[in-house]
Protein backbone atom coordinates (compact mmCIF):
# COMPACT_ATOMS: atom_id res chain seq x y z
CA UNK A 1 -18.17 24.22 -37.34
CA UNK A 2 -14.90 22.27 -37.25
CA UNK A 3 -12.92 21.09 -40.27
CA UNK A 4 -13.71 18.02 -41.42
CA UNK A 5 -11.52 14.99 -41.67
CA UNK A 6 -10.50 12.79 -44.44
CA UNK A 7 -12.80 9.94 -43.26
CA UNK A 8 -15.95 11.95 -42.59
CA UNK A 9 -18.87 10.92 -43.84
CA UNK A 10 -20.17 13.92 -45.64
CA UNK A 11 -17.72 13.47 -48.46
CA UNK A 12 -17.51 9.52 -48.94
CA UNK A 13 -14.26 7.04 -47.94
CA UNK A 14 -11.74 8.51 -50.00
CA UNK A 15 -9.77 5.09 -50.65
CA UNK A 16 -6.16 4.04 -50.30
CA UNK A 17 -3.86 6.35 -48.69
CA UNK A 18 -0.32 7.04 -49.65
CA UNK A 19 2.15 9.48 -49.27
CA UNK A 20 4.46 11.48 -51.97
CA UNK A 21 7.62 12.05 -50.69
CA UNK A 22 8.35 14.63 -52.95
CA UNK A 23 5.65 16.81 -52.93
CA UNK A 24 5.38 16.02 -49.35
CA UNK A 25 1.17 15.45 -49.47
CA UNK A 26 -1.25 12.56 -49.06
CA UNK A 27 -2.48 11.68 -51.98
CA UNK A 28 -5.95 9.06 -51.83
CA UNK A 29 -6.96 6.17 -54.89
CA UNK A 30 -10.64 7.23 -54.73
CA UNK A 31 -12.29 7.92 -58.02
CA UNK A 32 -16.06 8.49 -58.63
CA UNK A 33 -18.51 11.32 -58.61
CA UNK A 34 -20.01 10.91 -55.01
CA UNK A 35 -16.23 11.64 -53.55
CA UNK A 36 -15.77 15.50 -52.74
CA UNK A 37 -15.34 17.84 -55.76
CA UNK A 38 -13.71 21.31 -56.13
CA UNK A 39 -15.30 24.48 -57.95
CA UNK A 40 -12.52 24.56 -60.41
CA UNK A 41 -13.10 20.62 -61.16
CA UNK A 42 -16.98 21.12 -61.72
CA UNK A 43 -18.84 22.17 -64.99
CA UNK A 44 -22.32 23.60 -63.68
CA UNK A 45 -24.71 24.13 -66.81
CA UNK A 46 -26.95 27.39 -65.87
CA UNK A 47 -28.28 28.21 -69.05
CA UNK A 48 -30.23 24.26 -69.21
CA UNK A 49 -34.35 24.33 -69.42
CA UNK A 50 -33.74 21.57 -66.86
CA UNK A 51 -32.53 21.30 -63.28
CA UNK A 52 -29.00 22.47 -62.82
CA UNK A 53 -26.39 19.53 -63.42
CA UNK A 54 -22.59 18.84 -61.71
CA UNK A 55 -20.50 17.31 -64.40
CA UNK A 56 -17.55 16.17 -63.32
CA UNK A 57 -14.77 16.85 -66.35
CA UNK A 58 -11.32 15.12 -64.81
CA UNK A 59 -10.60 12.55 -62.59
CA UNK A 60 -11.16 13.51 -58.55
CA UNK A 61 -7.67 13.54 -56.89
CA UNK A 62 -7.64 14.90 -53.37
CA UNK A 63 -4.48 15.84 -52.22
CA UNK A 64 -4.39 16.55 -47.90
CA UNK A 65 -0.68 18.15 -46.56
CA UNK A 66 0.75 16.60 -43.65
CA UNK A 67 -0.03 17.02 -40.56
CA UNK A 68 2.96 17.59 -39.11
CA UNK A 69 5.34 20.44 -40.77
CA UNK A 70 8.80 21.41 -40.26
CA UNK A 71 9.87 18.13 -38.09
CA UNK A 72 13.72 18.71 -37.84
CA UNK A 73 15.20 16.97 -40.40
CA UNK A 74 19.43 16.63 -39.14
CA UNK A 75 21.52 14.49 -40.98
CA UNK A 76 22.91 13.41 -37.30
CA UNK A 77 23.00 10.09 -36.15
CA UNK A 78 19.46 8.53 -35.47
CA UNK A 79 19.49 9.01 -31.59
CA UNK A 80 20.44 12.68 -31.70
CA UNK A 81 17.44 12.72 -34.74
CA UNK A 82 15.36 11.09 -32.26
CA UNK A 83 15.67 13.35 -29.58
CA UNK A 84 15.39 16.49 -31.60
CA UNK A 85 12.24 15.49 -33.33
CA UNK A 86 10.92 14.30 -29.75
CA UNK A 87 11.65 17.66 -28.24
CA UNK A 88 10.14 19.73 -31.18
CA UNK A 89 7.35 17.39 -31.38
CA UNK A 90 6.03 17.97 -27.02
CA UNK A 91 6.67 21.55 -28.11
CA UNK A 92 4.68 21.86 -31.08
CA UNK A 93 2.08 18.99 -30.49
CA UNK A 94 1.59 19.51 -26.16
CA UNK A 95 -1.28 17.25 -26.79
CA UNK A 96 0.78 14.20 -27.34
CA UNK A 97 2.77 14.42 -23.90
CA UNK A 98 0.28 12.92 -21.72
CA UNK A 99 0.43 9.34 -23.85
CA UNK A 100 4.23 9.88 -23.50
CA UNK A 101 4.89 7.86 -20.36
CA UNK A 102 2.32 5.21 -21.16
CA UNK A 103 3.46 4.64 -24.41
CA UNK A 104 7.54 4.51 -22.76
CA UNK A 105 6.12 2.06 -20.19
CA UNK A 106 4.32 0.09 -22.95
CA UNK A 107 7.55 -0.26 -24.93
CA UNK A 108 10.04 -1.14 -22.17
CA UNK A 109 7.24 -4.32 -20.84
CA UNK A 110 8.22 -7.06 -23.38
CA UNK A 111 7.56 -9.65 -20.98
CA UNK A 112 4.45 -11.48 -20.83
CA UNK A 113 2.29 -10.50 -17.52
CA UNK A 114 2.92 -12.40 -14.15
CA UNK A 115 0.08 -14.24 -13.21
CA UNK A 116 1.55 -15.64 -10.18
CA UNK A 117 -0.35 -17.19 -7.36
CA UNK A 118 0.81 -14.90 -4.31
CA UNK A 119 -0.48 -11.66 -6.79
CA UNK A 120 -3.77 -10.11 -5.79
CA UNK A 121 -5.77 -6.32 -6.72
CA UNK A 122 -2.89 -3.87 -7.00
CA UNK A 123 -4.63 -0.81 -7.23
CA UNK A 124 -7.68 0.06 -4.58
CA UNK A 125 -9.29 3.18 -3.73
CA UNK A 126 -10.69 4.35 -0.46
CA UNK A 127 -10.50 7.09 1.36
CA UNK A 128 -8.52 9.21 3.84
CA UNK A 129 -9.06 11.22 6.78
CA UNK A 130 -9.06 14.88 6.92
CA UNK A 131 -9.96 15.94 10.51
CA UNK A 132 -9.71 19.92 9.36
CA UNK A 133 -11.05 19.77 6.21
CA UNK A 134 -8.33 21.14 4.17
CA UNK A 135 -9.67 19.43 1.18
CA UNK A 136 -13.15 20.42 1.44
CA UNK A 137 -14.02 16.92 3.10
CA UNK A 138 -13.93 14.94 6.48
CA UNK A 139 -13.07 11.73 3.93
CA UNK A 140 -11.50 12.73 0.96
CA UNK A 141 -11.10 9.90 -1.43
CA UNK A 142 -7.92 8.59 -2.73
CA UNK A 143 -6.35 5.42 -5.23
CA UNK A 144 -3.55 3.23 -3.65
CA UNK A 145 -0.96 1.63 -5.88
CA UNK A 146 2.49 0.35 -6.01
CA UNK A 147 5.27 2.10 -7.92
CA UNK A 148 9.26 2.09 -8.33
CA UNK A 149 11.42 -0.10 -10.20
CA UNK A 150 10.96 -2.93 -8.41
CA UNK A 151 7.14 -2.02 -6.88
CA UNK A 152 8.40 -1.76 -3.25
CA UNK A 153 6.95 1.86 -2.85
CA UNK A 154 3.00 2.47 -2.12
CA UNK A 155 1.22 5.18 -3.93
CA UNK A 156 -1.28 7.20 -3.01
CA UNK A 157 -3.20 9.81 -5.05
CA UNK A 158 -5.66 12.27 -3.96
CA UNK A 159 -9.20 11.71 -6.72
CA UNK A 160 -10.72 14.94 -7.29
CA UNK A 161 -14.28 14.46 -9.07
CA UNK A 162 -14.62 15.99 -12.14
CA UNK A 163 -17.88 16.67 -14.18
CA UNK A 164 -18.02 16.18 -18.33
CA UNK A 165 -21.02 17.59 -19.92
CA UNK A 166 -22.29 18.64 -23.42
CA UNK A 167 -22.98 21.92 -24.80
CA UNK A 168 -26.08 22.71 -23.17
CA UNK A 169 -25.94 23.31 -19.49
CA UNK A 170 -28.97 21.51 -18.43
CA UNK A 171 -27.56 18.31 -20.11
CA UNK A 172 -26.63 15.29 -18.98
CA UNK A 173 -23.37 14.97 -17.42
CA UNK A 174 -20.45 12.49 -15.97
CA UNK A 175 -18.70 12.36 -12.79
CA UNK A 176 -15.71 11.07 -13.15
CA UNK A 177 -12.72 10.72 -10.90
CA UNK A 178 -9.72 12.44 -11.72
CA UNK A 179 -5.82 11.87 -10.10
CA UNK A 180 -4.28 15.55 -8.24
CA UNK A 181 -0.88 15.31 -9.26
CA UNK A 182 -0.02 17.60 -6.38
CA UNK A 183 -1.03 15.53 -3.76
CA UNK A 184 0.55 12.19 -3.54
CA UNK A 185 2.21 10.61 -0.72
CA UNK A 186 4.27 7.45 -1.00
CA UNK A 187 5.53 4.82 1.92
CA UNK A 188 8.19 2.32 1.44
CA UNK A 189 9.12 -0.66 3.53
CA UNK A 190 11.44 -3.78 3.96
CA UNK A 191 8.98 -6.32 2.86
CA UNK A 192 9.81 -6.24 -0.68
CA UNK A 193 8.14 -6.31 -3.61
CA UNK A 194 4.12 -5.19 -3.04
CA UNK A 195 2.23 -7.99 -3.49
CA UNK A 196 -1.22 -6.91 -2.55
CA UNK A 197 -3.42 -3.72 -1.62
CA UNK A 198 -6.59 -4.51 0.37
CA UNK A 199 -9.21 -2.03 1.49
CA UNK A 200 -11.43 -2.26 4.40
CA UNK A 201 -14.91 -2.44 2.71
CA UNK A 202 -17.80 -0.71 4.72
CA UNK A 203 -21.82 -0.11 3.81
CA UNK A 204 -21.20 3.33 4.26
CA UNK A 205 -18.00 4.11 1.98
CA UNK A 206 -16.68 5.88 4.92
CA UNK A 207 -13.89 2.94 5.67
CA UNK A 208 -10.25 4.52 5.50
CA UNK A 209 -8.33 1.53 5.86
CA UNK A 210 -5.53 -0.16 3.64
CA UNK A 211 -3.73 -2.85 3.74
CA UNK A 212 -0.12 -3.76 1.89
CA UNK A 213 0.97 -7.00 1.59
CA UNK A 214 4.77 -7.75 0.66
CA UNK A 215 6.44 -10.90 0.36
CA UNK A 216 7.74 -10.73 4.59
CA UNK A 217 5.27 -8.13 6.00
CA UNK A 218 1.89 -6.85 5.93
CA UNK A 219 1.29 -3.28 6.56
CA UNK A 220 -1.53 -1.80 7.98
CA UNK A 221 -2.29 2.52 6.57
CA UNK A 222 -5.02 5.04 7.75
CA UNK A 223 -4.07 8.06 5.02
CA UNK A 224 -4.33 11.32 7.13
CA UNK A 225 -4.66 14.30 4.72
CA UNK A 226 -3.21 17.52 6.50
CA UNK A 227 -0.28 19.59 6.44
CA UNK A 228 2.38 19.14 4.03
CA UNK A 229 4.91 16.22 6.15
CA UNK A 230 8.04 14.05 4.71
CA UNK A 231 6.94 11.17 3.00
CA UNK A 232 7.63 7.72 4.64
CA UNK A 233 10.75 6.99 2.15
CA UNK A 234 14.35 6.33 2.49
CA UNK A 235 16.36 9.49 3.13
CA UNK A 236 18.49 8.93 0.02
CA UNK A 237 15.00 9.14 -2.10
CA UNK A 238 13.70 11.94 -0.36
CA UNK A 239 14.21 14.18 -3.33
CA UNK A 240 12.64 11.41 -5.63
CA UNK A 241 9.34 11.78 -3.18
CA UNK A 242 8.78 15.03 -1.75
CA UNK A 243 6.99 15.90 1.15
CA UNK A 244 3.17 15.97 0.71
CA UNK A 245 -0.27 16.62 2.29
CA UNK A 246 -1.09 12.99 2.07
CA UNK A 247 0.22 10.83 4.96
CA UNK A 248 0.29 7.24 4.77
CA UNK A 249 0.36 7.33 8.23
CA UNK A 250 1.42 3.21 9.04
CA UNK A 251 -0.47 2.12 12.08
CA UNK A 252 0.60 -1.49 12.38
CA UNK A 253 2.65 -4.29 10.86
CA UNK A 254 3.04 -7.83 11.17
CA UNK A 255 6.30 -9.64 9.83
CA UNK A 256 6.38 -13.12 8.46
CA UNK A 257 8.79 -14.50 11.45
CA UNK A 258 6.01 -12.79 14.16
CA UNK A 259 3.08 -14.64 12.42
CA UNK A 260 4.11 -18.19 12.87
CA UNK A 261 2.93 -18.31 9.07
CA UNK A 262 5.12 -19.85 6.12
CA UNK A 263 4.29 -16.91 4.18
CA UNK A 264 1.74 -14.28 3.14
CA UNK A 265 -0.67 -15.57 0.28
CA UNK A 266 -3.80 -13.63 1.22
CA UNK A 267 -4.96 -10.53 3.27
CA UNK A 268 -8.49 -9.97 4.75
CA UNK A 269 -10.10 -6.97 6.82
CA UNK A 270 -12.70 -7.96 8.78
CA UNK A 271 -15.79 -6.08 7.08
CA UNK A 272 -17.82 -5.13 10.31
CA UNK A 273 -14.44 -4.36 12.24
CA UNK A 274 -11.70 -3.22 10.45
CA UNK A 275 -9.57 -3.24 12.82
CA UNK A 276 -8.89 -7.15 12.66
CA UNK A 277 -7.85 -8.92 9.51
CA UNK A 278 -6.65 -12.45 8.46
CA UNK A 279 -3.97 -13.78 6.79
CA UNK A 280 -3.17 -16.95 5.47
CA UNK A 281 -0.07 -18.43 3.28
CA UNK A 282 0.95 -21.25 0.71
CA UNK A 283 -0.14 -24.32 2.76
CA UNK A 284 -3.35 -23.36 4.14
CA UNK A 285 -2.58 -21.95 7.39
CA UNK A 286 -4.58 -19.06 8.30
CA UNK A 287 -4.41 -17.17 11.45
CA UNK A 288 -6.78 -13.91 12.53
CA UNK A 289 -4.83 -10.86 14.07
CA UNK A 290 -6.62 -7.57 16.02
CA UNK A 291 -5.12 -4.01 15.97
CA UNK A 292 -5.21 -2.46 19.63
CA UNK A 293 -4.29 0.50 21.19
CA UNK A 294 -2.95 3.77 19.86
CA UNK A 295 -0.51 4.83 17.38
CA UNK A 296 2.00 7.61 19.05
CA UNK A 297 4.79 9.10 16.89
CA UNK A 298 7.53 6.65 17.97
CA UNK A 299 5.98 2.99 17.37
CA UNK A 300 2.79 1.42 16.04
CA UNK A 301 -0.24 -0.21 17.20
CA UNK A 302 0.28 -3.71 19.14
CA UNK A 303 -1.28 -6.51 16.83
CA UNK A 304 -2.40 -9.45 18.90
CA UNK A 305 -2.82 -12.83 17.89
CA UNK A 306 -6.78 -14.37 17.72
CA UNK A 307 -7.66 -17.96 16.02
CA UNK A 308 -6.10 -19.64 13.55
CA UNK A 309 -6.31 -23.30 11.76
CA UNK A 310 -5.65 -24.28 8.16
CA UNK A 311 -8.11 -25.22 5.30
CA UNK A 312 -7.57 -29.31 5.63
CA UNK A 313 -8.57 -29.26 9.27
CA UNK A 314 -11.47 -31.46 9.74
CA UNK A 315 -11.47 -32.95 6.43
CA UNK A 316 -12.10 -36.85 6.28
CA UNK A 317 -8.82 -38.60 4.83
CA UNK A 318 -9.95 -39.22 1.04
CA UNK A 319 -6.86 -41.67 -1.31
CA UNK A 320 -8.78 -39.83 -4.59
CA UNK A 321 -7.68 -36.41 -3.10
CA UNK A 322 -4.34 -36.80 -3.12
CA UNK A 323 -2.74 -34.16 -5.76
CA UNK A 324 -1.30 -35.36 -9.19
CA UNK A 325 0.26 -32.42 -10.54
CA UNK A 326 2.06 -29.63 -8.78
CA UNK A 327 0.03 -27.08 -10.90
CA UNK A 328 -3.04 -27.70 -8.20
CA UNK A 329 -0.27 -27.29 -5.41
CA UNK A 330 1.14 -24.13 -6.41
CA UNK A 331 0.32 -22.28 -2.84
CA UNK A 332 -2.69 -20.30 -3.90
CA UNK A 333 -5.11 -19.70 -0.86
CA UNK A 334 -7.76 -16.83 -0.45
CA UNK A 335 -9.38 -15.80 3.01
CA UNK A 336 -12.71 -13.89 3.57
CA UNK A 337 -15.40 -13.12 5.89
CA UNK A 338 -19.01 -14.01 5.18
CA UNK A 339 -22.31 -13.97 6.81
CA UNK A 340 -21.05 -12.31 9.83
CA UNK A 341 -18.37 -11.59 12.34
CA UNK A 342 -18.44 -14.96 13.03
CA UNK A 343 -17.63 -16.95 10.10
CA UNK A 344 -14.76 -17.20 7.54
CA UNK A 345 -14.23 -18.70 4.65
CA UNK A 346 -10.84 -20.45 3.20
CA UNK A 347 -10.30 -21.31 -0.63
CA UNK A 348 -7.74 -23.49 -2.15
CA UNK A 349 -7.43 -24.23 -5.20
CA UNK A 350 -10.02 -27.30 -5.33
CA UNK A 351 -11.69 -26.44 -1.86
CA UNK A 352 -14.16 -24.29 -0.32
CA UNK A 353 -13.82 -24.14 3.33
CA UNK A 354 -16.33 -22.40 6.21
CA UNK A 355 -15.40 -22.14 9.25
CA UNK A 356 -17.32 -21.07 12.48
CA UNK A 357 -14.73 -19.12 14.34
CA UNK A 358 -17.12 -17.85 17.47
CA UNK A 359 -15.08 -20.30 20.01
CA UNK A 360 -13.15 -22.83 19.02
CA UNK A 361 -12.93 -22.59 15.00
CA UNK A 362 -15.14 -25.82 13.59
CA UNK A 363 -15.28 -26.35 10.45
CA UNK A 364 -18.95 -26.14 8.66
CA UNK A 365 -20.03 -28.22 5.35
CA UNK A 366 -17.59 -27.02 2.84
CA UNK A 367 -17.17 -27.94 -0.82
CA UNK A 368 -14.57 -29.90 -3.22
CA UNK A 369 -14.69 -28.55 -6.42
CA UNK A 370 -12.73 -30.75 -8.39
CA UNK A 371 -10.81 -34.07 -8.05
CA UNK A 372 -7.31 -35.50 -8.53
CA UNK A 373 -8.58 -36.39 -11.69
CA UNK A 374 -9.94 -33.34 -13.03
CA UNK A 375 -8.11 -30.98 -14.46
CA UNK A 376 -10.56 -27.62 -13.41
CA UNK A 377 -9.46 -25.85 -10.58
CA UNK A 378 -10.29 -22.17 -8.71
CA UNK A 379 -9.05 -19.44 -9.99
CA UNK A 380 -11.00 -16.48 -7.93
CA UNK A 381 -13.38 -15.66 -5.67
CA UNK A 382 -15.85 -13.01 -4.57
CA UNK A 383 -18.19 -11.85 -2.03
CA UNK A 384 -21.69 -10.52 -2.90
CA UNK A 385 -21.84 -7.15 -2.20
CA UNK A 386 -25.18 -7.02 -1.44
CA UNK A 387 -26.16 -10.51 -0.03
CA UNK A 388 -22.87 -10.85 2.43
CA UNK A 389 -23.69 -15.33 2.51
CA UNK A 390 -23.29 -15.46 -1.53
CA UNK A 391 -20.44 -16.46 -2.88
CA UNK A 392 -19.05 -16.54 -6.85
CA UNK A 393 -16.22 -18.40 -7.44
CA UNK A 394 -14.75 -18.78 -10.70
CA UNK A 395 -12.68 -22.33 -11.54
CA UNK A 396 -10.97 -22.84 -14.82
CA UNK A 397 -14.32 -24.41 -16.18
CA UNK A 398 -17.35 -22.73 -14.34
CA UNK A 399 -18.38 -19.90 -12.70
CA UNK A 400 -20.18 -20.67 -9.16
CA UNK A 401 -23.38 -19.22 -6.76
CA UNK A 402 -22.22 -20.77 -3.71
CA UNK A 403 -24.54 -19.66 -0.24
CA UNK A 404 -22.96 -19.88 2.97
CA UNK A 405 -25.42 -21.17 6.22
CA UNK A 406 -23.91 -19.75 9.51
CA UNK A 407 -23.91 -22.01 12.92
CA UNK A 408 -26.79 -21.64 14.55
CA UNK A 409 -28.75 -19.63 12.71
CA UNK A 410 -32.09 -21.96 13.95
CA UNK A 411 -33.83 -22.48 10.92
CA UNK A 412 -32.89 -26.16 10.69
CA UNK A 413 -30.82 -25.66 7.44
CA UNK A 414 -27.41 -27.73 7.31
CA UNK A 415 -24.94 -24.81 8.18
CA UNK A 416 -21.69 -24.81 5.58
CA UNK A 417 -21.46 -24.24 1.77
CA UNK A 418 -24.54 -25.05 -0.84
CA UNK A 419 -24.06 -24.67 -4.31
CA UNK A 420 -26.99 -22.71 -5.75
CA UNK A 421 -26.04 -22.28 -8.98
CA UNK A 422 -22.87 -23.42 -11.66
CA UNK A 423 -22.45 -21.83 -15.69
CA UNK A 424 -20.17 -23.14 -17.85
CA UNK A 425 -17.98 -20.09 -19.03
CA UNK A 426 -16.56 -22.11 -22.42
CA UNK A 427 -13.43 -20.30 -21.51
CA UNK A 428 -9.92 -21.99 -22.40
CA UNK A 429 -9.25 -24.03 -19.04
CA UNK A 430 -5.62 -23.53 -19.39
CA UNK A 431 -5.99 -19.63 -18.70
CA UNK A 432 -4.66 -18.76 -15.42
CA UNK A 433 -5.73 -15.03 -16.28
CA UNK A 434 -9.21 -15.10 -16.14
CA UNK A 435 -10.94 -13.35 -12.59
CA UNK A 436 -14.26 -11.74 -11.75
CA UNK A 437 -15.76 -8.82 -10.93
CA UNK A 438 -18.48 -8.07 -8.89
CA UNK A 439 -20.34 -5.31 -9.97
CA UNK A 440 -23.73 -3.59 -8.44
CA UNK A 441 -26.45 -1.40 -9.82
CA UNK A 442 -27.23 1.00 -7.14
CA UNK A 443 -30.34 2.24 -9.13
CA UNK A 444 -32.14 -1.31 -10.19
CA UNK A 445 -30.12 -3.25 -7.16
CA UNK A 446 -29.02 -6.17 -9.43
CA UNK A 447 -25.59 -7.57 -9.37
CA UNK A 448 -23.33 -8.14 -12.62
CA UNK A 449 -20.64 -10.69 -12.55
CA UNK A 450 -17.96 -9.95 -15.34
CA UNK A 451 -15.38 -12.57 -16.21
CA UNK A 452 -11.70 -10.33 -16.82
CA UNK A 453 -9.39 -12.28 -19.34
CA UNK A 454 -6.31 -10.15 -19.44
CA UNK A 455 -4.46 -12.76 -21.57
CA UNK A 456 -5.71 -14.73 -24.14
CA UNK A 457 -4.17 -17.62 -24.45
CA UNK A 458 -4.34 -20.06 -27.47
């Protein structure tokens, strides 16, 4: 049986905690019979006709040592002290090294978070390919994320699954995925700062596509996992990132001045063919590229230009729709597929575009969501991941069911956007934080939509 703690619930709360320097114990304010007693504190009358009887004949004091003993105690200056008692403390306490780095990286982020409109999911996982099956796997699956200083170098990190259970062996038991610190590759570019990871999504969770976007160039990955190779890193940070079984393996890249695009606000695969994606930037301009060819060791794939058009085109000239205040104008855009191959969808911060992109693009029935005059706007959106024409978009105010109608689908139903459903979340409408999550039960096949808040604001 383990020892028990000062707070456990076989001996009572013990009270108010403090310390005595001198004697170098914790000493608690709890007083009364029901707290935990000692033998030598106890008078136990045996020789009574009735039923034994615990007197207690002085006041309960429990008195618990330190935990920690013999912490170096140099009359140095405090950042020699410091270090000393850091070093003795990873050596006599191993436990506490993991929170180590978290905790630095905790203290050294004093700034509030960036919630900027050109930010999107920063850390994905997918899956790689492994074409001899050195890890056990044709797909092994790994997590993408930036890292550096300045977040200008991708990550990637080989999950091994690992299984928790209890005592008995024919108990239940958790799967969970665990990092491989010995197998991480990293790529860096000349795009800058990482602004976005994407991942090709597929029914089958076989998909091993990524996608960086950086503030002048998107990146297209397909992770190779294989013989140890030099990571895709300066040669001056080679040492920083050695060489590792995980390939990035860059396939294709489009720069801002090759798009004909302003900038890069959004990044889209294509769900039924990953190899085309979309892109569109701060004023609505969106443009669809395709990946041909093959990769050899000297160059990439050749990208090649498809449709493109912005989120305004087709819309009737409306005076009430002009913008009042720059915070509705502040360039954020989002581009996905829906329905099918065939049909894409463009969101600005008050409107929900469709467009049929078979020929010509057209634009389909969309939706305004708010008004020069009102002050909600969108803040995220989501595709269903089981009904691919559902929509949930999330504005400062209310959370959306929006259903998408392809062209031609021949059931006489008015193709575009069609708002099924709208909640009010009773959220503050001034948080720019708040986003959703999409999440489904594979066992009842229901779908959960969670609202993130990762700042409260007041």
């Amino acid at each position: 049986m383990t020892d028990h703690r000062v707070t456990d619930l076989a001996f009572g709360h013990l009270g108010q905690a403090s310390y005595d320097t001198e004697e170098r114990q914790w000493v608690f304010s709890r007083n009364d019979a029901e707290s935990k007693l000692t033998p030598a504190r106890l008078n136990i009358d045996t020789h009574s006709s009735l039923e034994q009887e615990i007197r207690e004949i002085q006041p309960f004091k429990e008195c618990i040592p330190p935990s920690i003993r013999g912490a170096p105690q140099d009359e140095e200056i405090p950042s020699v002290i410091a270090k000393s008692q850091m070093k003795w403390l990873l050596k006599a306490h191993p436990e506490t090294f993991p929170g180590n780095e978290i905790a630095a990286s905790l203290v050294t982020s004093t700034q509030e978070p960036d919630f900027s409109s050109d930010t999107g999911p920063l850390l994905v996982v997918g899956k790689a390919v492994d074409s001899n099956r050195l890890s056990g796997q044709f797909t092994p699956r790994i997590a993408a994320m930036p890292c550096g200083e300045s977040g200008t170098i991708l990550r990637l990190t080989r999950l091994r699954t690992q299984k928790h259970a209890w005592d008995r062996q024919n108990g239940p038991n958790l799967s969970l995925l665990e990092p491989d610190r010995w197998d991480q590759g990293y790529w860096m570019g000349s795009g800058g700062t990482i602004r976005q990871i994407a991942y090709a999504e597929d029914g089958n969770g076989s998909s091993t596509w990524f996608a960086v976007r950086q503030s002048s160039m998107t990146t297209i990955f397909r992770p190779c996992f294989g013989r140890a190779q030099p990571t895709h890193v300066p040669i001056k940070l080679s040492r920083m990132y050695p060489s590792s079984r995980l390939n990035a393996n860059p396939v294709a890249a489009l720069s801002l001045p090759n798009s004909g695009l302003k900038d890069f606000m959004d990044f889209s695969f294509n769900p039924w063919y990953p190899r085309q994606f979309a892109v569109v930037d701060s004023l609505g301009s969106w443009s669809l590229w395709d990946i041909e060819g093959k990769k050899n060791r000297h160059s990439l794939q050749k990208l090649t230009a498809g449709k493109s058009g912005n989120v305004h085109d087709g819309r009737q000239p409306d005076s009430t729709s002009k913008h009042s205040s720059p915070d509705y104008i502040d360039g954020w855009h989002r581009i996905l597929w829906v329905c099918d191959i065939g049909t894409l969808v463009v969101a600005s911060r008050r409107r929900i575009a469709v467009f049929d992109i078979k020929a010509k693009p057209t634009l389909l029935g969309s939706i305004d969501l708010s008004t020069a005059s009102s002050p909600d706007w969108i803040l995220d959106i989501k595709r269903s991941p089981d009904i691919p024409s559902h929509l949930f978009v999330l504005t400062a105010t209310r959370i959306f069911w929006i259903a998408i109608t392809p062209a031609g689908d021949g059931n006489g139903i008015r193709s575009g956007a069609k708002i099924l459903l709208s909640w009010r979340h009773k959220r503050d409408p001034n948080d720019k934080s708040m986003r959703l999550a999409v999440i489904e039960d594979e066992i009842g096949k229901s779908l959960s939509i969670l609202l993130d808040v990762f700042a409260d604001r007041p």
